[in-house]
N, C-alpha and C. Protein backbone atom coordinates (compact mmCIF):
# COMPACT_ATOMS: atom_id res chain seq x y z
N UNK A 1 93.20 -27.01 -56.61
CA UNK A 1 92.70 -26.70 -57.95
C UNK A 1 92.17 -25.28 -58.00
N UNK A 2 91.29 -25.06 -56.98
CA UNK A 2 90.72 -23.40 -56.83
C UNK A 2 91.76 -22.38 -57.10
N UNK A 3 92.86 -22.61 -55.84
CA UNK A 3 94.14 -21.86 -56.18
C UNK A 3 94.98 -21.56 -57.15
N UNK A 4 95.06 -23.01 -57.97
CA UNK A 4 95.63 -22.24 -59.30
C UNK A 4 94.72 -22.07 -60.32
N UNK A 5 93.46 -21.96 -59.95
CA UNK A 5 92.41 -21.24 -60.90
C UNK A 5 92.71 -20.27 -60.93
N UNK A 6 92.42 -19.36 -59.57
CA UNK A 6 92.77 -18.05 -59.15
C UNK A 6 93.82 -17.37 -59.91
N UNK A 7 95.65 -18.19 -59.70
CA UNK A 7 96.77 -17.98 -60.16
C UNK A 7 96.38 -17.37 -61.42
N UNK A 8 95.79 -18.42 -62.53
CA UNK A 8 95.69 -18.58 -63.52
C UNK A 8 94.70 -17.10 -63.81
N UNK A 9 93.74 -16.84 -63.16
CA UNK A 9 93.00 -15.73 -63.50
C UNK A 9 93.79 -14.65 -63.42
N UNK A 10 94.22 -14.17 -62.03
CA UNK A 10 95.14 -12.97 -61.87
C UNK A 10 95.79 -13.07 -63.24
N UNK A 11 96.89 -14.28 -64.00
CA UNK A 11 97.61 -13.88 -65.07
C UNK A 11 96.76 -13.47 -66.58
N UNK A 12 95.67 -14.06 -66.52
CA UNK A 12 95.28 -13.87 -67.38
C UNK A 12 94.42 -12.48 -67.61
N UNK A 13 94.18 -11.89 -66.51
CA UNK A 13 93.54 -10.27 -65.89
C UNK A 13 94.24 -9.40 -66.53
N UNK A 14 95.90 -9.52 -65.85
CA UNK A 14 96.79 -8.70 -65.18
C UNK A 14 97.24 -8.68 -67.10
N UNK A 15 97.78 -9.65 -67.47
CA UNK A 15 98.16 -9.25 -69.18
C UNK A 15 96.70 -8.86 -69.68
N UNK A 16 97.76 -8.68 -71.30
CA UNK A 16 96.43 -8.18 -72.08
C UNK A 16 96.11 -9.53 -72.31
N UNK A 17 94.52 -9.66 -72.72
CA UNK A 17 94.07 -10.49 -72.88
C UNK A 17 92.80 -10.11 -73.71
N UNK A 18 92.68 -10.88 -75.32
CA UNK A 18 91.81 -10.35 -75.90
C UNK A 18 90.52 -11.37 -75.88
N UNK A 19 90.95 -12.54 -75.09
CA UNK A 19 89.89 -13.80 -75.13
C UNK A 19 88.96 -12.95 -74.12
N UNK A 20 89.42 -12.50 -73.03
CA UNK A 20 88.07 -11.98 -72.01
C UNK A 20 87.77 -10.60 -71.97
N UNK A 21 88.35 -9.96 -73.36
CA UNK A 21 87.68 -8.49 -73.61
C UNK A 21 86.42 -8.86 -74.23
N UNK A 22 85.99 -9.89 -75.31
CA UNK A 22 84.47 -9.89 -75.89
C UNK A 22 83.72 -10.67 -74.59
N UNK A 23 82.56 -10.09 -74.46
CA UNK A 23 81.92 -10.21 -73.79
C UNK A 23 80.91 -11.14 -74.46
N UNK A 24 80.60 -12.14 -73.70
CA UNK A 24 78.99 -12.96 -74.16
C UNK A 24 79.44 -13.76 -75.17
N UNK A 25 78.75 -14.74 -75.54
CA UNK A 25 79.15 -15.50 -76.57
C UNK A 25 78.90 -15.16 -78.15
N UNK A 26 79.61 -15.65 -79.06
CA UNK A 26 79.09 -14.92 -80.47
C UNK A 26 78.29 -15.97 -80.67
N UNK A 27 77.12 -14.74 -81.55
CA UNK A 27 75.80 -15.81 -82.24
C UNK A 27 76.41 -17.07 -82.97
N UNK A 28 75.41 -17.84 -83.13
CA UNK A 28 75.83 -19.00 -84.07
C UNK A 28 75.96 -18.34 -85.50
N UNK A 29 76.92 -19.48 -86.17
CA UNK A 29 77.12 -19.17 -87.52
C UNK A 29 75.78 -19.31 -88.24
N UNK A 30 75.74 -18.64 -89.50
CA UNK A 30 74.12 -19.08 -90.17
C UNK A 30 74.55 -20.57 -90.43
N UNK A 31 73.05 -21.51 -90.93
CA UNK A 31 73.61 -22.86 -91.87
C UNK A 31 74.18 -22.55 -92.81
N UNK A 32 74.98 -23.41 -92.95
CA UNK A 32 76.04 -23.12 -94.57
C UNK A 32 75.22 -23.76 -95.67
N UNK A 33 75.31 -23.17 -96.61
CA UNK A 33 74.53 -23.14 -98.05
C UNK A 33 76.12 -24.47 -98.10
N UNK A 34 75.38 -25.74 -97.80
CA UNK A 34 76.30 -26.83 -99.24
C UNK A 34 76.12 -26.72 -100.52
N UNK A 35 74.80 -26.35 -100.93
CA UNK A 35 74.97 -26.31 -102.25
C UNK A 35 76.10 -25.75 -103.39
N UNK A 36 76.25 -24.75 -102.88
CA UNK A 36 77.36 -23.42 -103.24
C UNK A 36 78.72 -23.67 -102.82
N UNK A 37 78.81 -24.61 -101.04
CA UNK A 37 80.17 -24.00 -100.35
C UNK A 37 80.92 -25.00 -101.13
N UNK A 38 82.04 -24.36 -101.55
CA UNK A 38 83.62 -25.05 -101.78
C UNK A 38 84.11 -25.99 -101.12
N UNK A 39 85.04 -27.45 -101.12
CA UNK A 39 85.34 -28.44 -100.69
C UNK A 39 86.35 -27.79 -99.29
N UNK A 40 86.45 -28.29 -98.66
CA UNK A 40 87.43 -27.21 -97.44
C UNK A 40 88.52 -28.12 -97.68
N UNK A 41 88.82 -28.79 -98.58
CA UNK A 41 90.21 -29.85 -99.17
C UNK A 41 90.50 -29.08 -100.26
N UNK A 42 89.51 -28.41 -100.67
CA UNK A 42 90.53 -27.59 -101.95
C UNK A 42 90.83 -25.84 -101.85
N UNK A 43 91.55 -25.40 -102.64
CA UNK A 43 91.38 -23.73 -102.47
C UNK A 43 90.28 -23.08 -102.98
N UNK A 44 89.97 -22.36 -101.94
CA UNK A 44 88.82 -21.04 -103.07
C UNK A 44 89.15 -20.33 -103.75
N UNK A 45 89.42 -19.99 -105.19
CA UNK A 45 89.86 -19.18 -105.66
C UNK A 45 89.33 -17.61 -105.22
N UNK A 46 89.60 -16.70 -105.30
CA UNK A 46 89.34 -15.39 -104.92
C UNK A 46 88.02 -14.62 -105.78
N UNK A 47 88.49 -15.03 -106.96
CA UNK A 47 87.56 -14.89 -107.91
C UNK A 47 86.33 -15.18 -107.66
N UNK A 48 85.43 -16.41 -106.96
CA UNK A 48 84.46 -16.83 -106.32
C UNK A 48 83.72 -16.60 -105.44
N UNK A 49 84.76 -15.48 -104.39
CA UNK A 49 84.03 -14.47 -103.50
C UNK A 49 82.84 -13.77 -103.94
N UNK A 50 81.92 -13.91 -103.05
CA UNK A 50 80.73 -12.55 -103.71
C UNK A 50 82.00 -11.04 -103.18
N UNK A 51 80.82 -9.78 -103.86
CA UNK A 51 81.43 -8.95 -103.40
C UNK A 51 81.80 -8.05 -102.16
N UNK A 52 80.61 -8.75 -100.83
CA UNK A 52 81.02 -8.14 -99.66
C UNK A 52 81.93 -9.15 -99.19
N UNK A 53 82.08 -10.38 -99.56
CA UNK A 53 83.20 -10.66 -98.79
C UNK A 53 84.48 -10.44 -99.25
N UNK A 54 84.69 -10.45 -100.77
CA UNK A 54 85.72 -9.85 -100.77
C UNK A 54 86.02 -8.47 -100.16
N UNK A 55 85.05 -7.61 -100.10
CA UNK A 55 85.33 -6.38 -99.26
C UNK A 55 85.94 -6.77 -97.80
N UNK A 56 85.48 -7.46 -97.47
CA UNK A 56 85.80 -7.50 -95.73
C UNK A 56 86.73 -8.52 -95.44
N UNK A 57 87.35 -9.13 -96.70
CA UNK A 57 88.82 -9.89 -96.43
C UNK A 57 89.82 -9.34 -97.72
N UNK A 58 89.71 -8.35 -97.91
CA UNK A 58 90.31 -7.29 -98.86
C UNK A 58 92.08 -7.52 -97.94
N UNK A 59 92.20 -7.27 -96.79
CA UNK A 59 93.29 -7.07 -96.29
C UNK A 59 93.81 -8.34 -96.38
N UNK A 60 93.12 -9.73 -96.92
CA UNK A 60 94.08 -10.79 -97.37
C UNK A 60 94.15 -10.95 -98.72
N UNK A 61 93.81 -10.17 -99.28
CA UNK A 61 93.98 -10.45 -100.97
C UNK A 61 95.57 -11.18 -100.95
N UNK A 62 96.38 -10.21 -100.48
CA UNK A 62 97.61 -10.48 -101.51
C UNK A 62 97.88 -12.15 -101.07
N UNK A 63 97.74 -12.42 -99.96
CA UNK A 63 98.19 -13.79 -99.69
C UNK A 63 97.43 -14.78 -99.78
N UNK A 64 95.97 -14.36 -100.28
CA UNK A 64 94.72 -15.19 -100.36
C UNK A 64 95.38 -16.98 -101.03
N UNK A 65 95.89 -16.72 -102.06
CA UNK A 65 96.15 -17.60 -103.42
C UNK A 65 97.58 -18.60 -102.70
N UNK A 66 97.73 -17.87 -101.36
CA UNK A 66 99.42 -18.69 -100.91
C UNK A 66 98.13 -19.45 -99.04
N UNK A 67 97.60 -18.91 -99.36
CA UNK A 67 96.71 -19.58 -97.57
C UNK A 67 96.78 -20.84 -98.34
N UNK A 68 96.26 -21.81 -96.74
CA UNK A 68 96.06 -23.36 -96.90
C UNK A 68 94.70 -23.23 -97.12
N UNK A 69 93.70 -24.03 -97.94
CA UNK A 69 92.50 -24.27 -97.65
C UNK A 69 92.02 -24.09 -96.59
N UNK A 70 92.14 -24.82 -95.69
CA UNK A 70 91.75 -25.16 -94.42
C UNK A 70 91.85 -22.98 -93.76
N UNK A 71 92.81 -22.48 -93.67
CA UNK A 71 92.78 -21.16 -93.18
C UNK A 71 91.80 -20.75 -94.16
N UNK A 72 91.40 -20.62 -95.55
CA UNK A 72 90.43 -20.27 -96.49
C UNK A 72 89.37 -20.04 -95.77
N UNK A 73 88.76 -21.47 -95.60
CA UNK A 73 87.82 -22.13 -94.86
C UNK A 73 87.21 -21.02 -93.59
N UNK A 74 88.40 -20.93 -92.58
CA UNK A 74 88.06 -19.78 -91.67
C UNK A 74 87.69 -18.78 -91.34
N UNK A 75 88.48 -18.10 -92.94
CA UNK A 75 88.41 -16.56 -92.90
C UNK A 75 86.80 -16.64 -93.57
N UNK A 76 86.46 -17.43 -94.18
CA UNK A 76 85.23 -17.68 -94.75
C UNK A 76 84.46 -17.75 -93.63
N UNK A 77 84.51 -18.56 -93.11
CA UNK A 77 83.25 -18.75 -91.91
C UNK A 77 83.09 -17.10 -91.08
N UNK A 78 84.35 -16.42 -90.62
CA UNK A 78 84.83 -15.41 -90.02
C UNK A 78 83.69 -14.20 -90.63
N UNK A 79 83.93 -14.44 -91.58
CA UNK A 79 83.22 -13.42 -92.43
C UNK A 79 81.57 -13.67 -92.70
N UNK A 80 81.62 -14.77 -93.02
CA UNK A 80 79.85 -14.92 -92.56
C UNK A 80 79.27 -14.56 -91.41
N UNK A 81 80.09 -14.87 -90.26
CA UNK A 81 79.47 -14.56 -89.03
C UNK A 81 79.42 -13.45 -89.01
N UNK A 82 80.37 -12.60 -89.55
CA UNK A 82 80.27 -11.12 -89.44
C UNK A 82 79.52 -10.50 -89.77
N UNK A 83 79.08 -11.01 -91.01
CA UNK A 83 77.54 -9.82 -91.40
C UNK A 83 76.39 -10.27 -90.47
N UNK A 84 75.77 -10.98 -89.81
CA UNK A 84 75.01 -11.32 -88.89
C UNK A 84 75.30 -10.79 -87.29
N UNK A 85 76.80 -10.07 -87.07
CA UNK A 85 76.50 -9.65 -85.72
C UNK A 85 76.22 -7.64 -86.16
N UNK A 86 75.62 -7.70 -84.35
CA UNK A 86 74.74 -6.27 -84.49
C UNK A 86 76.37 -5.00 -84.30
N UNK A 87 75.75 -3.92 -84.86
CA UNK A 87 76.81 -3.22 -84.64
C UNK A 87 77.52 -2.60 -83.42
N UNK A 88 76.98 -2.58 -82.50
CA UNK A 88 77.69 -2.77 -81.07
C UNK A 88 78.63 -4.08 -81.31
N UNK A 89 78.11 -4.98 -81.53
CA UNK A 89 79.49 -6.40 -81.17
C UNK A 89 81.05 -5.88 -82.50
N UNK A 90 80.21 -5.63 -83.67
CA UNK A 90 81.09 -5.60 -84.51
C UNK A 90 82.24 -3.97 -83.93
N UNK A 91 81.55 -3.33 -83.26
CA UNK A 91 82.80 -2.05 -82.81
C UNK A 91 83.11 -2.80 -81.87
N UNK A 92 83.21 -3.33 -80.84
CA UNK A 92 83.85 -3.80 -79.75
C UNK A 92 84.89 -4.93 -80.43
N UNK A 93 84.17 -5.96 -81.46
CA UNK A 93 85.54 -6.52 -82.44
C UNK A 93 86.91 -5.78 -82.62
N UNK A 94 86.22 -4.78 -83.44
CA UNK A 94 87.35 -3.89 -83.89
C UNK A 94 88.28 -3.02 -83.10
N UNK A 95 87.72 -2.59 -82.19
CA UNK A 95 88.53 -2.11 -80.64
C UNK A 95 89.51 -3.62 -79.92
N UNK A 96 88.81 -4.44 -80.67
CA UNK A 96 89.82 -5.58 -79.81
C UNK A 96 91.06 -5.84 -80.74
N UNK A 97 90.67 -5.72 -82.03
CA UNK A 97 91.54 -5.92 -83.12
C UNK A 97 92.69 -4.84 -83.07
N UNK A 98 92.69 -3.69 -82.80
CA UNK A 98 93.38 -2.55 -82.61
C UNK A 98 94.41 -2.83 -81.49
N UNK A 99 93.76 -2.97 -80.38
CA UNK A 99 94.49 -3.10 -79.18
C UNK A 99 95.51 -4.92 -79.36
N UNK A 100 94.94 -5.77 -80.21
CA UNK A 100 95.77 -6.13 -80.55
C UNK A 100 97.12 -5.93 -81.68
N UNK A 101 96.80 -5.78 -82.34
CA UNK A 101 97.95 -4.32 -83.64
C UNK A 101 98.63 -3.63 -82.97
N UNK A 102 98.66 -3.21 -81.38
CA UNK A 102 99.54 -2.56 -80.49
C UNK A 102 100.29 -2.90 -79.70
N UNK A 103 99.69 -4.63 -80.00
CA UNK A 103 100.68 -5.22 -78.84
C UNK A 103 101.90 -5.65 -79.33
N UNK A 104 103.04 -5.55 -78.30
CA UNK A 104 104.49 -6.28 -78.78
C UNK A 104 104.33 -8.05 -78.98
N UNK A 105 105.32 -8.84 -79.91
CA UNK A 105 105.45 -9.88 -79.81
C UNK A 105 104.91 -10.58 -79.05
N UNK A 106 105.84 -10.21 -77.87
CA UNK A 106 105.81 -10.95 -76.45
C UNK A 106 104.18 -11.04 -76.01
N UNK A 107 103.77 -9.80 -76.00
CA UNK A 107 101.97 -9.76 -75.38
C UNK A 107 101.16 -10.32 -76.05
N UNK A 108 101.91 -10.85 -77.54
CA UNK A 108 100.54 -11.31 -78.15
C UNK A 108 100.84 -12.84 -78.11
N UNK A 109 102.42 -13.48 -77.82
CA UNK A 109 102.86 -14.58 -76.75
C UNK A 109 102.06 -15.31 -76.02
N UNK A 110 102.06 -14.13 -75.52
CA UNK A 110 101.63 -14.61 -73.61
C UNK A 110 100.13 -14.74 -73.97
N UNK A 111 99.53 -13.44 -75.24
CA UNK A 111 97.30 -14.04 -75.05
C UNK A 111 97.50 -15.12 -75.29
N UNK A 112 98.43 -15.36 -76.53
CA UNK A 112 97.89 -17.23 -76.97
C UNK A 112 98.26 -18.18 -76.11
N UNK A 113 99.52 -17.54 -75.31
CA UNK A 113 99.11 -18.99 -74.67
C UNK A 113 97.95 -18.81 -73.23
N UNK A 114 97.56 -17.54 -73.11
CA UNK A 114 96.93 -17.50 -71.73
C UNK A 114 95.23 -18.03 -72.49
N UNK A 115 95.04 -17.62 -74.10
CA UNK A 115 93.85 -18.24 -74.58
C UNK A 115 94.14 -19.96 -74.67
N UNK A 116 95.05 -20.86 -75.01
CA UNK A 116 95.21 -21.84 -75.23
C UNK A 116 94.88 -22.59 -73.37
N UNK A 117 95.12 -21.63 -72.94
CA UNK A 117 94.65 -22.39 -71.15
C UNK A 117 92.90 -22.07 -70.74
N UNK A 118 93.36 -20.91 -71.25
CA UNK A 118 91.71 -20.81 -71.25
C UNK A 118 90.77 -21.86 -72.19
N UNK A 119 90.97 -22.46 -72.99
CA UNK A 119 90.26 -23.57 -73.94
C UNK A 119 90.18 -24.53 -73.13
N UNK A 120 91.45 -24.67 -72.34
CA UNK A 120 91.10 -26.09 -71.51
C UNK A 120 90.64 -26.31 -69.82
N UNK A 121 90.15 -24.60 -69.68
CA UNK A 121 89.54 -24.89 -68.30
C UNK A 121 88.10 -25.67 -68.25
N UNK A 122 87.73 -25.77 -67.26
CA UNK A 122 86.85 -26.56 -66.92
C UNK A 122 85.07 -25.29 -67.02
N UNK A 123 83.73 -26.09 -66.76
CA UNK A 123 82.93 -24.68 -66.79
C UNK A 123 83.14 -23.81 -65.98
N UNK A 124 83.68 -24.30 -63.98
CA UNK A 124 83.70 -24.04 -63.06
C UNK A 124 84.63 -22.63 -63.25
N UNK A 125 86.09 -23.20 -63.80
CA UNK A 125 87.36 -22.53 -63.80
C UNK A 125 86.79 -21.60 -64.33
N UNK A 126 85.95 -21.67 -66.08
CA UNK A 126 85.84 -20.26 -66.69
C UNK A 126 85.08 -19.05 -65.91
N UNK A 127 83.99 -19.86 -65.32
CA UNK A 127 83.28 -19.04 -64.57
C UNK A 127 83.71 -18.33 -63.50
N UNK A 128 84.46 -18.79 -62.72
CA UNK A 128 84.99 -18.44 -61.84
C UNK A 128 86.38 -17.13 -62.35
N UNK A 129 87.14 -17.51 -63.17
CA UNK A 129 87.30 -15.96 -64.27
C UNK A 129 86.78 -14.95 -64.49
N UNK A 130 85.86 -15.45 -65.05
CA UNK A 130 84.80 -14.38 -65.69
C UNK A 130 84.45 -13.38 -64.26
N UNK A 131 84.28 -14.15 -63.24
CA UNK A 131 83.91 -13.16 -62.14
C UNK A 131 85.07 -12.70 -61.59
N UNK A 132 86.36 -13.17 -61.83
CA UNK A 132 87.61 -12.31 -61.38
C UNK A 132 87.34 -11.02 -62.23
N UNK A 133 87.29 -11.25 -63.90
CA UNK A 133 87.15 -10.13 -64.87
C UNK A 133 86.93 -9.06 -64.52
N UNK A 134 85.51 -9.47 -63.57
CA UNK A 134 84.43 -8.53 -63.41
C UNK A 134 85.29 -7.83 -62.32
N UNK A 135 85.77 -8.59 -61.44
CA UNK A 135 86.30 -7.81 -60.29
C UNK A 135 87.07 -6.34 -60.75
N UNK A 136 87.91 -7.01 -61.40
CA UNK A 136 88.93 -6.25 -61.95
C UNK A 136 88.43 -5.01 -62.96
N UNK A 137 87.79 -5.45 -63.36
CA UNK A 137 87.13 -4.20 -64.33
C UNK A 137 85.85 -3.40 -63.40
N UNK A 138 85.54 -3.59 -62.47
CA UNK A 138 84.90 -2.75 -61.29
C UNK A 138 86.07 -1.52 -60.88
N UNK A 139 87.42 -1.86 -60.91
CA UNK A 139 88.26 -1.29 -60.09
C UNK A 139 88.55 0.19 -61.28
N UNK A 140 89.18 0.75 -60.32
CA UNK A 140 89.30 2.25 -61.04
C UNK A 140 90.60 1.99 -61.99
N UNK A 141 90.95 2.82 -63.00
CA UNK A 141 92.16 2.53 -63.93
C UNK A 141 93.20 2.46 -63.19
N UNK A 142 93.07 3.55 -62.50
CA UNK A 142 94.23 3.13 -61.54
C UNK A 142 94.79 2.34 -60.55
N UNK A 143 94.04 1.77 -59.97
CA UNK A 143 94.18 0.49 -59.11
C UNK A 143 94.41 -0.68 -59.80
N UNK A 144 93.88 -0.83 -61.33
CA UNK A 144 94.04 -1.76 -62.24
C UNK A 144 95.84 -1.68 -62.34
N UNK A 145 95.91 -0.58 -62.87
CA UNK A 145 97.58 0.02 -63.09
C UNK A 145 98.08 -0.68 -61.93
N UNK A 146 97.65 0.08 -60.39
CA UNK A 146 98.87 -0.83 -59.70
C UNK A 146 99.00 -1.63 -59.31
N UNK A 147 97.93 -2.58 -59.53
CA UNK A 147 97.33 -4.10 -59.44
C UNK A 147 98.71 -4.64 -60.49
N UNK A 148 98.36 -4.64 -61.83
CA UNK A 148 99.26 -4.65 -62.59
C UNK A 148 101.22 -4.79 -62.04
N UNK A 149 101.09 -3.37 -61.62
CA UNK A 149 102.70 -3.31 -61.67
C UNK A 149 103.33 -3.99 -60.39
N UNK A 150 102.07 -3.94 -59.30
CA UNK A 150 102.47 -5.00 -57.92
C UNK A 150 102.95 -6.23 -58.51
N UNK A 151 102.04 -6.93 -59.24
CA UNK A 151 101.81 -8.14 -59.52
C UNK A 151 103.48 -8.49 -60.79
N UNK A 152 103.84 -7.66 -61.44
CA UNK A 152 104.48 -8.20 -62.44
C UNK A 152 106.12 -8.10 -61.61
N UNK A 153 105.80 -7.60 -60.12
CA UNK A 153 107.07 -7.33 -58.98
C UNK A 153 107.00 -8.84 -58.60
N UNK A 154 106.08 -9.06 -58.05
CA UNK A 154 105.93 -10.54 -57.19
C UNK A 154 106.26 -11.63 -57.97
N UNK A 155 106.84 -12.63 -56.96
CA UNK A 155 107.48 -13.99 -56.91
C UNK A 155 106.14 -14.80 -57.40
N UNK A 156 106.74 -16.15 -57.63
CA UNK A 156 105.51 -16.89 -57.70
C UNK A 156 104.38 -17.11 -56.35
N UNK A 157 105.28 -17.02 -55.15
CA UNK A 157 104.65 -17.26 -53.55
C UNK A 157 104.29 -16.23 -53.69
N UNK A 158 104.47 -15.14 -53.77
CA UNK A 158 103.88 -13.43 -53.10
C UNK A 158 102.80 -13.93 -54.07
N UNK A 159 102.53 -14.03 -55.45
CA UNK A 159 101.07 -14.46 -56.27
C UNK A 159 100.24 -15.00 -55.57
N UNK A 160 100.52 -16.27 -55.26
CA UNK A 160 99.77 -17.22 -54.70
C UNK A 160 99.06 -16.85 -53.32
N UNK A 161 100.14 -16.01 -52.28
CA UNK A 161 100.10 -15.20 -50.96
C UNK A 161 98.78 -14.42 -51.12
N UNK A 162 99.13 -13.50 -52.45
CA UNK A 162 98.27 -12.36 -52.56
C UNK A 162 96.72 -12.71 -52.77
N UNK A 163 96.74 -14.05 -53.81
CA UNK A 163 95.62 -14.79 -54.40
C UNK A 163 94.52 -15.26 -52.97
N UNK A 164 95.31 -16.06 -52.10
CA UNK A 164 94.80 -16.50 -51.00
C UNK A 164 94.20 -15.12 -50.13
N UNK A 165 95.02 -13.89 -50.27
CA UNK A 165 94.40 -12.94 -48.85
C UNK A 165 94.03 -12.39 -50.01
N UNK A 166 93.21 -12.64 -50.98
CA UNK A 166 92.20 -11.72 -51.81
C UNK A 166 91.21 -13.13 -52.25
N UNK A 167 90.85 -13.29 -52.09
CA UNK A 167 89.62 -14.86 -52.67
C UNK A 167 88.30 -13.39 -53.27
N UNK A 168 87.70 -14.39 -54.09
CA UNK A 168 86.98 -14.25 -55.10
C UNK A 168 85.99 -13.71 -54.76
N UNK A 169 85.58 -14.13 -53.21
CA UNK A 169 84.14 -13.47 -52.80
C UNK A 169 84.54 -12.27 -52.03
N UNK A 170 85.28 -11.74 -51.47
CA UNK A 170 85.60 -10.36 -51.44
C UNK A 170 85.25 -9.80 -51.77
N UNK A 171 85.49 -8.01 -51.06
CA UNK A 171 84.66 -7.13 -51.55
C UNK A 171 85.27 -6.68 -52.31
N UNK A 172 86.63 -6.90 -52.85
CA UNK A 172 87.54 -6.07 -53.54
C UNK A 172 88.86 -6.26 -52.83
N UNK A 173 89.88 -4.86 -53.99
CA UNK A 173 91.07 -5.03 -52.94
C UNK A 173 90.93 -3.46 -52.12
């Protein structure tokens, strides 16, 4: 199980990955005002937005009126949380948002499904990530680079090889 934790970290390191660029957990959402909130079974009309949120989901206007409720619902919550985080979290958002806008198809492929594995690790597994992360982001750009281009050479055994003569408590590579 350790081992293909490991596996699983190296892949999820070595691609881009925008699940383990935010750091720390995001604050809780505020309580939701029921009084006010909309049925999440029906649509919000657009019209109903106050005016900062329409500002800050401006880039869905045009398709606002074609979303499902339920996506409504999200971008809504999305946006509440947003005015409540501090502005350090909200630039590091947006640096993540970018670097995703740059990625090809394929890379943005491979986050969802490397985030969809990440949902179902265990506390142990995440943690044990999180301190690969760290490893890896200790290392100089360049060693990252040829960490990288070693790794996207190797077999599934040379992975696993490499995983085993590098373990977690190491000093590095």
């Amino acid at each position: 199980m350790l081992r293909t934790t490991w596996i699983l970290a190296a892949l999820l390191l070595i691609g881009s990955t925008p699940v383990l660029a935010a750091r720390g957990p995001l604050p809780p959402p505020p309580p939701p005002n029921h009084a006010d909130a909309p049925s999440p079974a029906r649509p919000v009309p657009w019209s109903r937005l106050d005016p900062d949120t329409r500002r800050m989901l401006a880039p869905m206007r045009p398709r606002w009126d074609r979303m499902s409720p339920r996506h409504q619902q999200h971008l809504l919550r999305r946006a509440e949380r947003w005015k409540h985080l501090s502005p350090e979290r909200r630039e590091r958002i947006r640096e993540h948002i970018a670097r995703w806008e740059r990625m090809t198809p394929e890379q943005r492929r491979e986050a969802r499904a490397n985030h969809r594995r990440y949902e179902h690790m265990s506390p142990q597994e995440r943690r044990a990530l999180h301190h690969a992360y760290e490893r890896f982001q200790s290392m100089s750009p360049q060693q990252r680079d040829k960490l990288r281009r070693e790794w996207r050479r190797m077999t599934p055994e040379q992975r696993k090889r490499w995983m085993h003569d590098h373990p977690p408590s190491s000093g590095g590579r």
